[in-house]
N, C-alpha and C. Protein backbone atom coordinates (compact mmCIF):
# COMPACT_ATOMS: atom_id res chain seq x y z
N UNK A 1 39.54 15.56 10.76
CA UNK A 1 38.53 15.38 9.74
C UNK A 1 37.26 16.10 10.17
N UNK A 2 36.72 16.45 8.96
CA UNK A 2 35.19 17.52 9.78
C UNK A 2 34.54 17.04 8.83
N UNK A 3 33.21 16.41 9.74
CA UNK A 3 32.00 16.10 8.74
C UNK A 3 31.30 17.28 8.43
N UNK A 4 30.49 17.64 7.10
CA UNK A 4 29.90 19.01 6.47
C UNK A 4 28.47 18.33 6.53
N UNK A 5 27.62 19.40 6.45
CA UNK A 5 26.37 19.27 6.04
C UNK A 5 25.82 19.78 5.00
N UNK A 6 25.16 20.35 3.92
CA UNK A 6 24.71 21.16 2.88
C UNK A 6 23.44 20.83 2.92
N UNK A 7 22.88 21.97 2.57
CA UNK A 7 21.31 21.89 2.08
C UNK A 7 21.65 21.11 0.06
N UNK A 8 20.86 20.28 0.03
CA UNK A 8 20.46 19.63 -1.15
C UNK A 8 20.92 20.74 -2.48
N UNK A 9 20.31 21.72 -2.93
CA UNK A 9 20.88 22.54 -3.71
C UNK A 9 22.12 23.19 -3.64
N UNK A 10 22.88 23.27 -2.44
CA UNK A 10 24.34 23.41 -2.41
C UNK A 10 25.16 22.24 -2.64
N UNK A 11 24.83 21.11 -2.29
CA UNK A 11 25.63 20.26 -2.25
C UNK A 11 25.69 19.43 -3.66
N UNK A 12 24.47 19.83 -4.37
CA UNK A 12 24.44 19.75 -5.75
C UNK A 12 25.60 20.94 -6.75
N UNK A 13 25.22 22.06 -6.41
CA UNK A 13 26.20 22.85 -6.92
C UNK A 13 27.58 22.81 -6.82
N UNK A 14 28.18 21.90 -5.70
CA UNK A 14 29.31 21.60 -5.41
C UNK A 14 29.85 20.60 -6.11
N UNK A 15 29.50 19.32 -6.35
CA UNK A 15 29.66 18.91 -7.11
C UNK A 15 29.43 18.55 -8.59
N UNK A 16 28.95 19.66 -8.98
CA UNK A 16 28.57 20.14 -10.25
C UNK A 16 29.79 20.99 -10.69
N UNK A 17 30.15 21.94 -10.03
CA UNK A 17 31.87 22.38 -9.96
C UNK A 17 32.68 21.59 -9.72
N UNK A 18 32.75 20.40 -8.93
CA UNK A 18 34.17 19.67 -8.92
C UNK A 18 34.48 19.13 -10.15
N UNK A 19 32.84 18.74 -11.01
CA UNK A 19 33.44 17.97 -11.73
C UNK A 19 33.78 18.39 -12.84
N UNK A 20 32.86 20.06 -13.46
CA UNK A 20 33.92 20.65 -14.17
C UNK A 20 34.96 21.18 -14.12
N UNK A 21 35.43 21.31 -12.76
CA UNK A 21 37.01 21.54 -13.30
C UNK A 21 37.85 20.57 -12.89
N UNK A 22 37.53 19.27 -13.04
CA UNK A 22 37.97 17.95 -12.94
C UNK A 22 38.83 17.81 -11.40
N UNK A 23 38.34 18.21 -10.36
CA UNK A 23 38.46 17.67 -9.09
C UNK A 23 37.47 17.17 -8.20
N UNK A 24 37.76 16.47 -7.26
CA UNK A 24 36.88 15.93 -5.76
C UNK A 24 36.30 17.04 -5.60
N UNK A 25 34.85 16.75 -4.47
CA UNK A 25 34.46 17.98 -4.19
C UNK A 25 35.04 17.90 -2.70
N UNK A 26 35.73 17.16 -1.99
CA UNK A 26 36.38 17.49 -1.41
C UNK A 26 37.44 18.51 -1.37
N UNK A 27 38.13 18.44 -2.62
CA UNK A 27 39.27 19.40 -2.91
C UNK A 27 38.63 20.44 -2.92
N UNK A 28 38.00 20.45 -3.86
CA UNK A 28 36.93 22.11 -4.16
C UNK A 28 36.81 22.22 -3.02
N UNK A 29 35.96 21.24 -1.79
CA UNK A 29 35.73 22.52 -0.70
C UNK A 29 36.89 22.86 0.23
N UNK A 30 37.83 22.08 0.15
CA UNK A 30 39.12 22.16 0.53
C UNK A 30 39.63 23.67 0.01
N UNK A 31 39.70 23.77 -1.35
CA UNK A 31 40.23 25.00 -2.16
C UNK A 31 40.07 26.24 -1.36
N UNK A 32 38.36 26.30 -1.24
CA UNK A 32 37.60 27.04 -0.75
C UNK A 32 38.08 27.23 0.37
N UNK A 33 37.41 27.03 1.01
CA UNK A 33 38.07 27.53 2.57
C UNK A 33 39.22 27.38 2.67
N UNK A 34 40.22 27.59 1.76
CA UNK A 34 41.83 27.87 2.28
C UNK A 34 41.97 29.41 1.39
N UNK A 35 41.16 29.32 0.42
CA UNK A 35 41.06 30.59 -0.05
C UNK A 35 40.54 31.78 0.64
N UNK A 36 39.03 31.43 1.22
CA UNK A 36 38.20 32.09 2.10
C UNK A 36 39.57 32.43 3.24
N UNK A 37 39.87 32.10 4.05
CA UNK A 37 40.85 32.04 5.37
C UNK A 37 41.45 33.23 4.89
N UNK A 38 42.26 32.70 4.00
CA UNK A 38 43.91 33.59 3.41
C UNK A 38 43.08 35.08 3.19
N UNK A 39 41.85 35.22 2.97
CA UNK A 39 41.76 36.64 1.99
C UNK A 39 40.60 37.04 3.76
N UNK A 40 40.22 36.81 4.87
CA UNK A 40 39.87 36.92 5.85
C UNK A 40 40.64 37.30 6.78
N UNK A 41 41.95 37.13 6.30
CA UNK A 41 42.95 36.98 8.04
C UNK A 41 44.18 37.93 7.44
N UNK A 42 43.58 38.34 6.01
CA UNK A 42 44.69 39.57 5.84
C UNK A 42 44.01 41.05 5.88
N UNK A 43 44.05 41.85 6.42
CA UNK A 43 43.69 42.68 5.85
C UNK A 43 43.78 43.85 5.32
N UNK A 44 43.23 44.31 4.79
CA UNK A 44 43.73 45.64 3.57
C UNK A 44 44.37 47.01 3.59
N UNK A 45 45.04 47.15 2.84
CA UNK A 45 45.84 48.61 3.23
C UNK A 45 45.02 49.44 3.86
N UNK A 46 44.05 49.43 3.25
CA UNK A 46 43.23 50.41 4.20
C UNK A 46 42.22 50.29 5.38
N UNK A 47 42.10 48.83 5.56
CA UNK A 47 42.23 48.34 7.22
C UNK A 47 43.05 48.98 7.97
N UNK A 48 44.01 48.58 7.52
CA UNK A 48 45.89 48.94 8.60
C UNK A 48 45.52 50.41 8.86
N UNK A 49 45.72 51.63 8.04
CA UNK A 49 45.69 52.63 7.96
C UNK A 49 43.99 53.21 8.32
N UNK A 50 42.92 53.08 8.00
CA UNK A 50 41.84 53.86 8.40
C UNK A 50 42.08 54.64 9.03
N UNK A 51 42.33 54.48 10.18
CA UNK A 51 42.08 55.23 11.71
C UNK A 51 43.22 56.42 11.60
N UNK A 52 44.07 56.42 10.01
CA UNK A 52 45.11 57.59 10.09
C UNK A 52 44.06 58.62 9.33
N UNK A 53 43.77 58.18 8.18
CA UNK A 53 42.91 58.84 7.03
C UNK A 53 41.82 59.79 7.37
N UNK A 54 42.13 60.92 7.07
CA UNK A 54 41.50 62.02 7.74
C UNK A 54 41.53 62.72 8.71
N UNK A 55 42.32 62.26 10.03
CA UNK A 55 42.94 62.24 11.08
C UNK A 55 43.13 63.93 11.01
N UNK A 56 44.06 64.28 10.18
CA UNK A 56 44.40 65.90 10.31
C UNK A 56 43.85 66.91 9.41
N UNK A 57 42.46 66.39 9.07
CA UNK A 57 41.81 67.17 7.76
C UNK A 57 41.47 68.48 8.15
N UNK A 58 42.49 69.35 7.04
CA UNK A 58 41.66 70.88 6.85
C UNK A 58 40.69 70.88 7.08
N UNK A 59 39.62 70.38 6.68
CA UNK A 59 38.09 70.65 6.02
C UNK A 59 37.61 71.07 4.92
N UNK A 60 39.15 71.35 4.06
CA UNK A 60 38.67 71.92 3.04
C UNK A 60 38.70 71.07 1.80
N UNK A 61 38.00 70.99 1.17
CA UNK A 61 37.23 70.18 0.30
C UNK A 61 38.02 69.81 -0.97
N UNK A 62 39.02 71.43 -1.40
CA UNK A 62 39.49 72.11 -2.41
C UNK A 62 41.11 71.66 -2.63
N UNK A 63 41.85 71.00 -1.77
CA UNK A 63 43.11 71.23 -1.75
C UNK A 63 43.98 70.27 -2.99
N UNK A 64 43.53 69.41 -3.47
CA UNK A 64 44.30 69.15 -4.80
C UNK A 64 44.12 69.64 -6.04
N UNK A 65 42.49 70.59 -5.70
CA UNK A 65 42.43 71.11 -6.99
C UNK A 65 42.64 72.48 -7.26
N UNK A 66 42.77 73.17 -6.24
CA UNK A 66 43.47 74.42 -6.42
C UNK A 66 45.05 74.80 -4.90
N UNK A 67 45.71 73.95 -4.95
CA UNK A 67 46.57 73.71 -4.50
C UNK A 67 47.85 74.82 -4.74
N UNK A 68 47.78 75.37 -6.03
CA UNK A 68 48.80 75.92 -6.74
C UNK A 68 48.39 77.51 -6.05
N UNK A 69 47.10 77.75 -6.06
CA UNK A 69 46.85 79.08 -5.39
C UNK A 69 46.63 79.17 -4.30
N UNK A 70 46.16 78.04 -3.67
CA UNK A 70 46.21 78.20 -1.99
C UNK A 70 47.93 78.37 -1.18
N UNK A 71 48.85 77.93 -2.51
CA UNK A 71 50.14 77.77 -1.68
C UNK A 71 50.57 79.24 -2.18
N UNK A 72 50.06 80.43 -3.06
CA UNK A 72 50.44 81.13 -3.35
C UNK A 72 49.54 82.24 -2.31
N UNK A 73 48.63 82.27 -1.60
CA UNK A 73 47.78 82.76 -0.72
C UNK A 73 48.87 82.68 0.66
N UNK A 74 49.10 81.58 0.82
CA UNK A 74 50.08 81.79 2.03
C UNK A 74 51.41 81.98 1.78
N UNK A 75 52.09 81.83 1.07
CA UNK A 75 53.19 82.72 1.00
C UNK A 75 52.91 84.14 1.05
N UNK A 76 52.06 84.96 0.47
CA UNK A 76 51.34 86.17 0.48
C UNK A 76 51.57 86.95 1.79
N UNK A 77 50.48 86.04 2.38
CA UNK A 77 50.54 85.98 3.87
C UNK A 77 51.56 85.91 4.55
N UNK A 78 52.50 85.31 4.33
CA UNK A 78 53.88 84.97 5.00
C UNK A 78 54.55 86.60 4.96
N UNK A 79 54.58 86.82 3.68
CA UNK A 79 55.31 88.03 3.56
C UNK A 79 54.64 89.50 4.06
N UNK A 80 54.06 89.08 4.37
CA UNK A 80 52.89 90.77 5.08
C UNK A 80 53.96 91.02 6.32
């Protein structure tokens, strides 16, 4: 069991929400911090991955938008 503390205007707002959506404000803060946790202790595709993203960048700024001629530049090249 964990005793809480709130400042006066939170602990008003808390149960001002429990009781519109017809629960304890126990539950509500119960809700809460099981919600808070779950969305804290996962984290995001692009957590996992960051440290790949960008990793082997050209530098060039251009490559999805003229893609069709840069791949026609090096074949070019290929064939010299």
């Amino acid at each position: 069991m964990i005793t809480l503390r709130l400042e006066p205007n939170l602990e008003h707002n808390v149960q001002h929400t429990a009781n519109i959506l017809g629960i304890t404000t126990s539950e509500l803060i119960h809700q809460s911090i099981s919600e808070y946790i779950s969305k804290v202790s996962k984290p995001t595709p692009w957590e996992l991955g960051k440290h790949y993203f960008g990793k082997y960048s050209s530098g060039k700024g251009n490559l999805s938008k003229d893609r069709k001629e840069l791949l026609k530049l090096k074949l070019r090249e290929k064939r010299k």
